[in-house]
PDB file of N, CA and C in Angstrom:
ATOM      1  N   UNK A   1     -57.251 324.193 128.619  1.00  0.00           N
ATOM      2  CA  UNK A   1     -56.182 323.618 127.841  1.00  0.00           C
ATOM      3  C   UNK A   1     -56.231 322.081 127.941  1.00  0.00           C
ATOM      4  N   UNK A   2     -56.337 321.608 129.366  1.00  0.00           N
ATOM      5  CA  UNK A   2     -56.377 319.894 129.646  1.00  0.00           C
ATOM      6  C   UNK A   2     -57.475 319.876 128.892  1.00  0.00           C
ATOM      7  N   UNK A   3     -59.207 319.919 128.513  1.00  0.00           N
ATOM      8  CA  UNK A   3     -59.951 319.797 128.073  1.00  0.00           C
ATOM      9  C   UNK A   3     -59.735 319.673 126.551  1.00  0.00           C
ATOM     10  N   UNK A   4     -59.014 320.955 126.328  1.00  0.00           N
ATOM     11  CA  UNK A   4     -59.097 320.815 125.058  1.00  0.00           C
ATOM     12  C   UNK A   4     -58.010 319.626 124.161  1.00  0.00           C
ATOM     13  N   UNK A   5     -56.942 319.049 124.821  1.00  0.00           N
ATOM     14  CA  UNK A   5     -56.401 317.856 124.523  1.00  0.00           C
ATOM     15  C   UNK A   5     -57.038 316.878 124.891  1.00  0.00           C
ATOM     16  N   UNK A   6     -57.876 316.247 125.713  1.00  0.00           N
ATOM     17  CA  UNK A   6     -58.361 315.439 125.649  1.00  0.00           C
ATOM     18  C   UNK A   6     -59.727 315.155 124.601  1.00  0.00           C
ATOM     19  N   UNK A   7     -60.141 316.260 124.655  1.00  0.00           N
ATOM     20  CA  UNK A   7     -61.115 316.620 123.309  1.00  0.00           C
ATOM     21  C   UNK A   7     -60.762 315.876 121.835  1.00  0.00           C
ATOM     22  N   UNK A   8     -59.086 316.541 121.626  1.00  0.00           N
ATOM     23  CA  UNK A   8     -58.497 316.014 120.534  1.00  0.00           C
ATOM     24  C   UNK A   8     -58.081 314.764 120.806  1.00  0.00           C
ATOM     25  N   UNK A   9     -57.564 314.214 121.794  1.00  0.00           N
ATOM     26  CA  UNK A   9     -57.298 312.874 121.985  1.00  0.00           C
ATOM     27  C   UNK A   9     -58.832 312.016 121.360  1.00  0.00           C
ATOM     28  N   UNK A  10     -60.200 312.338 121.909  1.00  0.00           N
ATOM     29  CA  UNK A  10     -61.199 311.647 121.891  1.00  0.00           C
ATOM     30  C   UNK A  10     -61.709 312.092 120.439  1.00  0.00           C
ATOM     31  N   UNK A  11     -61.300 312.779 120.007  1.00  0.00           N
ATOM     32  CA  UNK A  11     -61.548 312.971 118.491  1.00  0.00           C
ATOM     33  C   UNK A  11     -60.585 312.168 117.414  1.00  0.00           C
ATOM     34  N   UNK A  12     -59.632 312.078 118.314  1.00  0.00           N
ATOM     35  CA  UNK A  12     -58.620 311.014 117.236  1.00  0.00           C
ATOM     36  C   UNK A  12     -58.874 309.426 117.665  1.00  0.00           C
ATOM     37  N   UNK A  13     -59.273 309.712 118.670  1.00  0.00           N
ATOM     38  CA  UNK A  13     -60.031 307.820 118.584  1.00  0.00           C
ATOM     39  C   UNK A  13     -61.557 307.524 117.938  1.00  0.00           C
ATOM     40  N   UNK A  14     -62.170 308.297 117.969  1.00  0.00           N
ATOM     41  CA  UNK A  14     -63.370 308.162 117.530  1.00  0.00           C
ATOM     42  C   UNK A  14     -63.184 308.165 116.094  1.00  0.00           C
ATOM     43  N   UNK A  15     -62.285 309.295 115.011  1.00  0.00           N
ATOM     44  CA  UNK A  15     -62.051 309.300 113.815  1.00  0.00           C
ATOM     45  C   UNK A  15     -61.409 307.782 113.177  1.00  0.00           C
ATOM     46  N   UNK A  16     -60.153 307.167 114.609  1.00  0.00           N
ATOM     47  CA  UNK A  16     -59.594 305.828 114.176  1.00  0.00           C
ATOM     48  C   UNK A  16     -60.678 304.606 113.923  1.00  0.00           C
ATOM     49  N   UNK A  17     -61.459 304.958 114.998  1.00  0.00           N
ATOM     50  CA  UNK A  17     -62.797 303.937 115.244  1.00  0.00           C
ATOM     51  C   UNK A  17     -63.781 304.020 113.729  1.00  0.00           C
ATOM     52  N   UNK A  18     -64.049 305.319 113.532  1.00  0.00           N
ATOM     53  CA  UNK A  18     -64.532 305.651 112.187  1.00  0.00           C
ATOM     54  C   UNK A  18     -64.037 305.006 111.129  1.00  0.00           C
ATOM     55  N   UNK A  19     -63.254 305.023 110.636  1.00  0.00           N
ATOM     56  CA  UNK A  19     -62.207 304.669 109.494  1.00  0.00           C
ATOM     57  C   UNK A  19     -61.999 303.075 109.793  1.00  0.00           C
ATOM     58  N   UNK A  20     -61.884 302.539 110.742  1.00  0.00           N
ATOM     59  CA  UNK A  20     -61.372 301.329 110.787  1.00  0.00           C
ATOM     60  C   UNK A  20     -62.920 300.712 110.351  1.00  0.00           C
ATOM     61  N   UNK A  21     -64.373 301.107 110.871  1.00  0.00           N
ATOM     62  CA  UNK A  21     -65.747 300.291 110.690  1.00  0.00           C
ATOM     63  C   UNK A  21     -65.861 300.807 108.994  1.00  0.00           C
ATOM     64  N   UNK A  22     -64.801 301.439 108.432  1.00  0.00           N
ATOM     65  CA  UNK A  22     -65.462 302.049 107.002  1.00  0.00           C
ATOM     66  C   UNK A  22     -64.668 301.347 106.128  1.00  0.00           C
ATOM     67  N   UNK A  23     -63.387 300.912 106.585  1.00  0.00           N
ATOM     68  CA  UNK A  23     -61.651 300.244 105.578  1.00  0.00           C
ATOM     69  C   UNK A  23     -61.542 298.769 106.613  1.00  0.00           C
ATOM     70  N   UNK A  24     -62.166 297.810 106.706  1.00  0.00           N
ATOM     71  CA  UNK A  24     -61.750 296.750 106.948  1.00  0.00           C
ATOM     72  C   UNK A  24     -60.100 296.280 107.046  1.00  0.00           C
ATOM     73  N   UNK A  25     -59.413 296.814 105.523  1.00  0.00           N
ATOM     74  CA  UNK A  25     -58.176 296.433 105.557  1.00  0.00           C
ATOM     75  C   UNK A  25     -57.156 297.288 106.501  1.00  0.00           C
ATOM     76  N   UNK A  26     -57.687 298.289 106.786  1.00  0.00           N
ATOM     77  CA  UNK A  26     -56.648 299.609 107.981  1.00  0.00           C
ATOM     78  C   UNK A  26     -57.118 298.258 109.584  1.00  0.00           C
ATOM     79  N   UNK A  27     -57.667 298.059 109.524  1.00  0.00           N
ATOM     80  CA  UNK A  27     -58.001 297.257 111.226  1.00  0.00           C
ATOM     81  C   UNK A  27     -56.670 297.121 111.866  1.00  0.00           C
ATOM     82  N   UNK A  28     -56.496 297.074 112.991  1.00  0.00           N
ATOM     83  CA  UNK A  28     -55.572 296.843 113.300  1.00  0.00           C
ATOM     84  C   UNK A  28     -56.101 295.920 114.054  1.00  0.00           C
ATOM     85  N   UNK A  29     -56.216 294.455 114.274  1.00  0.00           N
ATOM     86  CA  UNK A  29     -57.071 293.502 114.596  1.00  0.00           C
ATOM     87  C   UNK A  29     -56.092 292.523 115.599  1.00  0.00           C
ATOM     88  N   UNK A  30     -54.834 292.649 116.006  1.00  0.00           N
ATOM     89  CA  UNK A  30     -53.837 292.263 117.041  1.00  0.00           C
ATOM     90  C   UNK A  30     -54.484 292.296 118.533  1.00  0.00           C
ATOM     91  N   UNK A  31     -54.067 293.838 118.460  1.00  0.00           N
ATOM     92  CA  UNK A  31     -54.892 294.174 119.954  1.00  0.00           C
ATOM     93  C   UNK A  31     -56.446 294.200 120.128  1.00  0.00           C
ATOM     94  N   UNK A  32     -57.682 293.637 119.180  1.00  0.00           N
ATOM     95  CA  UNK A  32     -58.567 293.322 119.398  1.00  0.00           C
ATOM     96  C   UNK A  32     -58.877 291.813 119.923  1.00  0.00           C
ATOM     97  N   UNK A  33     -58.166 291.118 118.840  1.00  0.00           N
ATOM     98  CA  UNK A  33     -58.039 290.272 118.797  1.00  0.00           C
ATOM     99  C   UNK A  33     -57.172 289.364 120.132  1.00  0.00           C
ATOM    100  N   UNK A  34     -56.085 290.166 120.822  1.00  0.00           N
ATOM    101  CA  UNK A  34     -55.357 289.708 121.973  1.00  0.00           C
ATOM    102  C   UNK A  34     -56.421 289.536 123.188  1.00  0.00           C
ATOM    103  N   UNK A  35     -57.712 290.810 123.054  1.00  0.00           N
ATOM    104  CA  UNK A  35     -58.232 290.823 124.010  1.00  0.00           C
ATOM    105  C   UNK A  35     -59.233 290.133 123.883  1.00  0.00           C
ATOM    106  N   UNK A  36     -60.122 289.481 122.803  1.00  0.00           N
ATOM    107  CA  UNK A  36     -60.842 288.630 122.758  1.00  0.00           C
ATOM    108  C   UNK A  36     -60.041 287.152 123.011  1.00  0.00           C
ATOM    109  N   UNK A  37     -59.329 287.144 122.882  1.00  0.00           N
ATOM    110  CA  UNK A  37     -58.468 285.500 123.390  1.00  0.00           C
ATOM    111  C   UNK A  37     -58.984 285.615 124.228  1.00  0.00           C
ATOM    112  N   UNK A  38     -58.068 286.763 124.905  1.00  0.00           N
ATOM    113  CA  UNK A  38     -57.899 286.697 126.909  1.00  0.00           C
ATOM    114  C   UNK A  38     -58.979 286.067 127.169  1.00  0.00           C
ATOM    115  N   UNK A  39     -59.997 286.862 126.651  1.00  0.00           N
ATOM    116  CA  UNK A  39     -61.443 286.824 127.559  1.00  0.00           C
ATOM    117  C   UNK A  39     -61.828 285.189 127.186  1.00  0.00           C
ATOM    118  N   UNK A  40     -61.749 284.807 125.948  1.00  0.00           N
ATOM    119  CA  UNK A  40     -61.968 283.901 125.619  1.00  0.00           C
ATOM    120  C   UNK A  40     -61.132 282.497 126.327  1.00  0.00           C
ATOM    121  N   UNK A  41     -60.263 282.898 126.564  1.00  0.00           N
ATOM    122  CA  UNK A  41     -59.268 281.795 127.514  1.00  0.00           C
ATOM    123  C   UNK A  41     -59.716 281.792 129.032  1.00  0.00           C
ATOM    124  N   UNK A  42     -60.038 283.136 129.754  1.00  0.00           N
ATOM    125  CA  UNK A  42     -60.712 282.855 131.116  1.00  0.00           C
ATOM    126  C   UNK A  42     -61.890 282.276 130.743  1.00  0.00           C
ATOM    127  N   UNK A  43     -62.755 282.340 130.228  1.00  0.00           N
ATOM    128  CA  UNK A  43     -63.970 281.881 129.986  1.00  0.00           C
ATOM    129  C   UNK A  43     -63.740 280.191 130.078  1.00  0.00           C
ATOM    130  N   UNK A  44     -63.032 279.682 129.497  1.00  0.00           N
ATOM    131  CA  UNK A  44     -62.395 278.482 129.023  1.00  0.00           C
ATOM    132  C   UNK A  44     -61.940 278.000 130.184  1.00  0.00           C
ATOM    133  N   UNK A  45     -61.074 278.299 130.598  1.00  0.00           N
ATOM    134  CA  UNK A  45     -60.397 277.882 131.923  1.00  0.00           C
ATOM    135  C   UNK A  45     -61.639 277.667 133.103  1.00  0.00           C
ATOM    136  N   UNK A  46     -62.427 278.843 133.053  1.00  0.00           N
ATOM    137  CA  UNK A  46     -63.330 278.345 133.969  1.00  0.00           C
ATOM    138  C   UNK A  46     -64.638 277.517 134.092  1.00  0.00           C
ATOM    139  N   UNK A  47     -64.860 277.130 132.664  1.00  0.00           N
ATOM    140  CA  UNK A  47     -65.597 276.051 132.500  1.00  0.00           C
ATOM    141  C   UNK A  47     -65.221 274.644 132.575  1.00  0.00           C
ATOM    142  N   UNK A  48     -64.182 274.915 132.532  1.00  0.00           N
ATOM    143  CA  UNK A  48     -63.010 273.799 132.452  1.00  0.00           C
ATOM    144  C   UNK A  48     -63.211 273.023 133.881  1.00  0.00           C
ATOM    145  N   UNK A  49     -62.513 274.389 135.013  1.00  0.00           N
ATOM    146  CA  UNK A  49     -62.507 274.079 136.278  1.00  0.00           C
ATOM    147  C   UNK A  49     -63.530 273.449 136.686  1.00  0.00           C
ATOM    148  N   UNK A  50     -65.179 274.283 136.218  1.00  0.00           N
ATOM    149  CA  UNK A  50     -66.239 274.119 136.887  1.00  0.00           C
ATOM    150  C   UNK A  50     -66.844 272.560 136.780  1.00  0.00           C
ATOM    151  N   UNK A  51     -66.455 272.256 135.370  1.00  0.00           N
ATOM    152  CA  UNK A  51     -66.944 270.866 134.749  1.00  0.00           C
ATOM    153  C   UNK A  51     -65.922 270.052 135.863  1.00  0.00           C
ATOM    154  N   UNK A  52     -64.728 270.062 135.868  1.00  0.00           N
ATOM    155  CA  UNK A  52     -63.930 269.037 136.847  1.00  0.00           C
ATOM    156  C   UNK A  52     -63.942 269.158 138.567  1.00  0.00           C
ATOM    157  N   UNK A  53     -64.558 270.443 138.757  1.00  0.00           N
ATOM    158  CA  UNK A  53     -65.256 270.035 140.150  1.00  0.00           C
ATOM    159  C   UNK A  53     -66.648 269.939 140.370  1.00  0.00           C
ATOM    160  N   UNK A  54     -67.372 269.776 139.615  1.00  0.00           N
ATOM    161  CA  UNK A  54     -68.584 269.187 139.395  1.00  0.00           C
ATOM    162  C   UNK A  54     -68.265 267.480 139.238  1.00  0.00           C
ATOM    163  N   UNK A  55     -67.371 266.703 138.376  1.00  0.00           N
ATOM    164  CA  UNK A  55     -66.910 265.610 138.025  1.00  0.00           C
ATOM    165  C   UNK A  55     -66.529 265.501 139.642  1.00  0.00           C
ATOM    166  N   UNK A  56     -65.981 265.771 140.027  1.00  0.00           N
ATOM    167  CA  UNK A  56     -65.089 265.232 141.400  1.00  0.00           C
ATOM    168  C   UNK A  56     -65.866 265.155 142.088  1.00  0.00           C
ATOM    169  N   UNK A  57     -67.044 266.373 141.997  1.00  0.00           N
ATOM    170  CA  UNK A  57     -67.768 265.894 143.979  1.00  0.00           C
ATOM    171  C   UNK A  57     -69.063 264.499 143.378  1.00  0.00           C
ATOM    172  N   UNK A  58     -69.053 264.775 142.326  1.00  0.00           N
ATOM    173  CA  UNK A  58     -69.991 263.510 141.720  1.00  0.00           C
ATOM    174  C   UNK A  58     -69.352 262.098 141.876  1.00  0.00           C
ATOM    175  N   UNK A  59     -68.055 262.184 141.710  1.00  0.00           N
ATOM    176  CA  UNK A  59     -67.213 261.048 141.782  1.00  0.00           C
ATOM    177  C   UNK A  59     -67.134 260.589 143.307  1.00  0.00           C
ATOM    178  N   UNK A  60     -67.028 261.585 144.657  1.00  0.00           N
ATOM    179  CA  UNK A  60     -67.170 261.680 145.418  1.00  0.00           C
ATOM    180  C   UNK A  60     -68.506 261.442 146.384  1.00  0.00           C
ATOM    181  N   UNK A  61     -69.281 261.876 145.518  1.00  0.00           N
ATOM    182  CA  UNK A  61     -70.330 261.910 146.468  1.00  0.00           C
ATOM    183  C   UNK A  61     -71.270 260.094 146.409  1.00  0.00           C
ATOM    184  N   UNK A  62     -70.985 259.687 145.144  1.00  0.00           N
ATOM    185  CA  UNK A  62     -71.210 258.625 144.599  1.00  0.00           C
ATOM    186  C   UNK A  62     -70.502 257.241 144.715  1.00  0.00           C
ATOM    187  N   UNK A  63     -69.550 257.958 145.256  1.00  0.00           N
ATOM    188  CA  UNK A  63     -68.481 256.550 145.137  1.00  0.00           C
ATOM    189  C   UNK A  63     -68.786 255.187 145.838  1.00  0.00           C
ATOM    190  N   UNK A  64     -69.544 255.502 147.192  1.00  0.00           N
ATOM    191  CA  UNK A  64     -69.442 254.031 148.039  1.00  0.00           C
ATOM    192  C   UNK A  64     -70.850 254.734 148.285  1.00  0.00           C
ATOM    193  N   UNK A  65     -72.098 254.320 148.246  1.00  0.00           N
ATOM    194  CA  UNK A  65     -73.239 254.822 148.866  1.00  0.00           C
ATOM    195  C   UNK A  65     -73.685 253.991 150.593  1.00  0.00           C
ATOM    196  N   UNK A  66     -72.783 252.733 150.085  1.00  0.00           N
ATOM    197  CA  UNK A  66     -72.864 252.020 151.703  1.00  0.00           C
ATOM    198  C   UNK A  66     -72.203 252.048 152.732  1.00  0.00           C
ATOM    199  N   UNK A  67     -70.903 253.134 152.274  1.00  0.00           N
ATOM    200  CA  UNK A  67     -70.037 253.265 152.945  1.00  0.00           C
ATOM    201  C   UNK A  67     -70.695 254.382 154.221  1.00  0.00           C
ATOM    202  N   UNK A  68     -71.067 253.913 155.376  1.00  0.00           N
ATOM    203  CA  UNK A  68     -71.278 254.476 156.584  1.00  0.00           C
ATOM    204  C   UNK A  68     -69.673 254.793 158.176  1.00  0.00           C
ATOM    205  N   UNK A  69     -68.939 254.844 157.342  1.00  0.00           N
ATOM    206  CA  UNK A  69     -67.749 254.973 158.358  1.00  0.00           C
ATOM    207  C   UNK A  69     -67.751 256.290 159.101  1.00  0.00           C
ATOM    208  N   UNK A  70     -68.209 257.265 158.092  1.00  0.00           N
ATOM    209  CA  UNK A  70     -68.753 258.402 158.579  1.00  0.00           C
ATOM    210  C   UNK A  70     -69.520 258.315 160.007  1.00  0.00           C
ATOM    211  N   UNK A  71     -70.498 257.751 160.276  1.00  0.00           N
ATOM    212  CA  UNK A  71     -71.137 257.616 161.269  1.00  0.00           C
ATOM    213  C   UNK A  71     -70.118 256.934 163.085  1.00  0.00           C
ATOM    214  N   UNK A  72     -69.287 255.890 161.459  1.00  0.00           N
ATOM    215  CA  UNK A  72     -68.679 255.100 163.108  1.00  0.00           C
ATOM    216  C   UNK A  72     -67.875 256.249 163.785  1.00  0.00           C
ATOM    217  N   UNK A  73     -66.838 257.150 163.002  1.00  0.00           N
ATOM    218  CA  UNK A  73     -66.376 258.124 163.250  1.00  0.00           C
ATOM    219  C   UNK A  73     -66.751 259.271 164.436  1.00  0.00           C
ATOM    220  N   UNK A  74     -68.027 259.948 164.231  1.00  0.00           N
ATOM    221  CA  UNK A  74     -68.496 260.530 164.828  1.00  0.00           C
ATOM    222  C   UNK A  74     -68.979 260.166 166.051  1.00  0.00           C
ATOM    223  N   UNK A  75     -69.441 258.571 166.328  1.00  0.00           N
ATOM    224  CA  UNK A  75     -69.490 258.077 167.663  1.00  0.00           C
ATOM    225  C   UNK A  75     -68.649 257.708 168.281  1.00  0.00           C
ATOM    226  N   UNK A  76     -67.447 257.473 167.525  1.00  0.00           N
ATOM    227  CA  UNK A  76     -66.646 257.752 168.255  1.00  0.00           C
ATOM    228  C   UNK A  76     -65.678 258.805 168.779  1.00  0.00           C
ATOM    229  N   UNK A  77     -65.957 259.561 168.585  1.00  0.00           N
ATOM    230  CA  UNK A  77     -65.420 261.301 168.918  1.00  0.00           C
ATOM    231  C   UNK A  77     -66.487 261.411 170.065  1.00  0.00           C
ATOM    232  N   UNK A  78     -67.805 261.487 169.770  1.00  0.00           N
ATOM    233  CA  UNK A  78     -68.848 261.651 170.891  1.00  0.00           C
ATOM    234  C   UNK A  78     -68.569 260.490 172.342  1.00  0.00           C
ATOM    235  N   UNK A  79     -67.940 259.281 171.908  1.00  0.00           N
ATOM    236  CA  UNK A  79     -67.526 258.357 172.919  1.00  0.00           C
ATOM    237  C   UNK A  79     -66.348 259.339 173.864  1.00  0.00           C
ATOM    238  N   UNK A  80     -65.600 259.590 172.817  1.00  0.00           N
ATOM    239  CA  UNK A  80     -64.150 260.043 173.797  1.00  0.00           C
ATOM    240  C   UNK A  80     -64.882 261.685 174.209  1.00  0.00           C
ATOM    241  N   UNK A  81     -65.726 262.130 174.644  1.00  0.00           N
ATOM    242  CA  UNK A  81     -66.433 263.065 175.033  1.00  0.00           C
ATOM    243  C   UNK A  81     -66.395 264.564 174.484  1.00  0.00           C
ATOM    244  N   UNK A  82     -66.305 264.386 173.196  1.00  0.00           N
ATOM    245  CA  UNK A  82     -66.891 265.305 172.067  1.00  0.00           C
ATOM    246  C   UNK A  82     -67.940 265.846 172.333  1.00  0.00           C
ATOM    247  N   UNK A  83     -67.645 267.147 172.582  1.00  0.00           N
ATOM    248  CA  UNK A  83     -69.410 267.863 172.755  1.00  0.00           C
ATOM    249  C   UNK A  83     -70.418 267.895 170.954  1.00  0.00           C
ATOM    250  N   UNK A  84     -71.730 267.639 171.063  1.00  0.00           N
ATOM    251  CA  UNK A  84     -72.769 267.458 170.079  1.00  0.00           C
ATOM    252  C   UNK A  84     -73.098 268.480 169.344  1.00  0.00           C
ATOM    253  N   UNK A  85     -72.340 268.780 168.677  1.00  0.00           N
ATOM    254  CA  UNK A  85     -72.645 270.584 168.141  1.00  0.00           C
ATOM    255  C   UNK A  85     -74.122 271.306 168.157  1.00  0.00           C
ATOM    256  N   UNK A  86     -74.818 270.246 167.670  1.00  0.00           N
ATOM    257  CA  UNK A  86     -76.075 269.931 167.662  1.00  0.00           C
ATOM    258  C   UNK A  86     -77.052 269.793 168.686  1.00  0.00           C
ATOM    259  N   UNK A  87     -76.672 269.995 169.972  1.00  0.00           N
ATOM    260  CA  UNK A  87     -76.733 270.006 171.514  1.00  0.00           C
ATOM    261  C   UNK A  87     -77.687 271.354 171.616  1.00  0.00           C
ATOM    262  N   UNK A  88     -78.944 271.425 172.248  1.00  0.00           N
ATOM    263  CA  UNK A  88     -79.433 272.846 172.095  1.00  0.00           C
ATOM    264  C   UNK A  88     -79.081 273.497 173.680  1.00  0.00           C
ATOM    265  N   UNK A  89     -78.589 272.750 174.201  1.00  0.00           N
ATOM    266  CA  UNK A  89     -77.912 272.930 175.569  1.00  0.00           C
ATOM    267  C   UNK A  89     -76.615 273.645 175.855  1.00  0.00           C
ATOM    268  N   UNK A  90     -76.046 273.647 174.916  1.00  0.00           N
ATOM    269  CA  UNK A  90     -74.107 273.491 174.310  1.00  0.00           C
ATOM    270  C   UNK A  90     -74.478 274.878 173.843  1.00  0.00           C
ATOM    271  N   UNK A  91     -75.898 274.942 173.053  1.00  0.00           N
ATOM    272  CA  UNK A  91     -75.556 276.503 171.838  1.00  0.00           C
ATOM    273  C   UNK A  91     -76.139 277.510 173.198  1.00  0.00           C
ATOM    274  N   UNK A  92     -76.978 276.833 173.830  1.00  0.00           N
ATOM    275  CA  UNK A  92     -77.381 278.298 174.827  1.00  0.00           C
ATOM    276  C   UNK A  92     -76.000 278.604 175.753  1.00  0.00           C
ATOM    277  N   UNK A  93     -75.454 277.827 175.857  1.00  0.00           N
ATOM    278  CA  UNK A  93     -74.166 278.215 176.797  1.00  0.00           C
ATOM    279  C   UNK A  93     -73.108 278.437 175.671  1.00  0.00           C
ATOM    280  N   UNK A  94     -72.843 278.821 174.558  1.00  0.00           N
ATOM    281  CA  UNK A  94     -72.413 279.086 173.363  1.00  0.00           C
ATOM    282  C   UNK A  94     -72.530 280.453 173.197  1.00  0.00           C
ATOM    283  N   UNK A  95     -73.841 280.663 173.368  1.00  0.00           N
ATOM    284  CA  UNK A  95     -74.590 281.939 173.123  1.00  0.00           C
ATOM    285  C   UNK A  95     -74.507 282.815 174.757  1.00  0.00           C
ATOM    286  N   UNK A  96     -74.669 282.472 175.361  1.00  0.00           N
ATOM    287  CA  UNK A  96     -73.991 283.157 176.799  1.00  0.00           C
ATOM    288  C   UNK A  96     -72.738 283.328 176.942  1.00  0.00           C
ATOM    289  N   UNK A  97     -72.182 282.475 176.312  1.00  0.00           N
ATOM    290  CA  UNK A  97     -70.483 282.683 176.857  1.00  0.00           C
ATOM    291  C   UNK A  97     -70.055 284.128 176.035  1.00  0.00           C
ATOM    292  N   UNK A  98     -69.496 284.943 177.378  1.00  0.00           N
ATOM    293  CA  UNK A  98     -69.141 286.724 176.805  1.00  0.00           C
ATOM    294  C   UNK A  98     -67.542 286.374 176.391  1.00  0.00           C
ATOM    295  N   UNK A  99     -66.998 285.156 176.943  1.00  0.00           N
ATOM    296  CA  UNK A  99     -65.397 285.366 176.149  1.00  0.00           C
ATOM    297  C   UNK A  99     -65.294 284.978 174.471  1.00  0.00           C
ATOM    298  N   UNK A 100     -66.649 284.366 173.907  1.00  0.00           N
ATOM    299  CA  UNK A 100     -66.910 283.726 172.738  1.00  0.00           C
ATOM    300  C   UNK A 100     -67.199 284.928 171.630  1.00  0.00           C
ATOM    301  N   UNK A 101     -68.145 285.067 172.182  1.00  0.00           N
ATOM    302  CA  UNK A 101     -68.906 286.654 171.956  1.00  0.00           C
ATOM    303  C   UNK A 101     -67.868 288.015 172.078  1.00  0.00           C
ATOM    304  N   UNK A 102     -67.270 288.123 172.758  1.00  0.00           N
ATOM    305  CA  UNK A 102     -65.884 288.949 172.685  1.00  0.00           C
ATOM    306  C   UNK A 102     -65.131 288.691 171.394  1.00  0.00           C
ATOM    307  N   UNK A 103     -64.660 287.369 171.393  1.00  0.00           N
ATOM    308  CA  UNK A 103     -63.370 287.125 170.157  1.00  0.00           C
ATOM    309  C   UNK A 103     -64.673 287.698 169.012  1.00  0.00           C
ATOM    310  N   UNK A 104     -65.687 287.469 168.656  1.00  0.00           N
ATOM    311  CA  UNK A 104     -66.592 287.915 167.354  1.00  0.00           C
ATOM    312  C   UNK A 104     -66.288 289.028 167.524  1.00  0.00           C
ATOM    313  N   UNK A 105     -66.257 289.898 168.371  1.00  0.00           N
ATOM    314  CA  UNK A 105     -66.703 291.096 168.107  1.00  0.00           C
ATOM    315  C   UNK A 105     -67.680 291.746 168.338  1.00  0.00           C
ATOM    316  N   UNK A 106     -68.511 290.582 168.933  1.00  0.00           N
ATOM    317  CA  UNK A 106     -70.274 291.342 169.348  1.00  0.00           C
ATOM    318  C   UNK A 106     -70.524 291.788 170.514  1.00  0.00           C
ATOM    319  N   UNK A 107     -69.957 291.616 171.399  1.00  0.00           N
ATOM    320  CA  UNK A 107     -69.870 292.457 172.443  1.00  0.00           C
ATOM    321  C   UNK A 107     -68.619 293.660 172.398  1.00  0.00           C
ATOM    322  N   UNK A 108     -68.273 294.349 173.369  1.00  0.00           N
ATOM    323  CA  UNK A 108     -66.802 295.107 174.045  1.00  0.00           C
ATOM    324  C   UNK A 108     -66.674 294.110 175.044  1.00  0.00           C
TER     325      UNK A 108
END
């Protein structure tokens, strides 16, 4: 019985689908049309986004090329005794430490 209504359900869309590619003027072109926006508006929006954070890190990345403050920064963190992330000394005791390795999850 469920089969056989859905049968007729899929026979009355396929017949609407029929008729609408055969009578242009029957279309009901609202709800096609709503959903081609949509899609057409995310599409939009996200080129949008992509172009203005592309613009920004360009604006960013470009802005002062002599600007080295970056550097003073970091020596001074390493002055006030900042460990060197970059330390291959730091990662083996990184990599040993079981309370580190615990919070991950990689040990019990």
């Amino acid at each position: 019985m469920m089969f056989k209504k859905l049968a007729q359900k899929l026979n009355a869309e396929k017949q609407k689908h029929n008729n609408a590619a055969t009578n242009p003027l029957e279309v009901d072109f609202e709800g096609k049309k709503s959903v081609f926006l949509d899609k057409l508006t995310r599409t939009a929006v996200n080129m949008y986004e992509r172009k203005c954070d592309i613009k920004n890190f360009t604006k960013l990345a470009l802005s002062d090329p002599d600007n080295d403050s970056h550097n003073r920064l970091v020596d001074e963190l390493f002055a006030k005794g900042v460990t060197d992330p970059t330390d291959d000394e730091k990662l083996l005791e990184l990599s040993d430490n079981t309370r580190f390795l615990r919070d991950l999850g990689l040990i019990d």
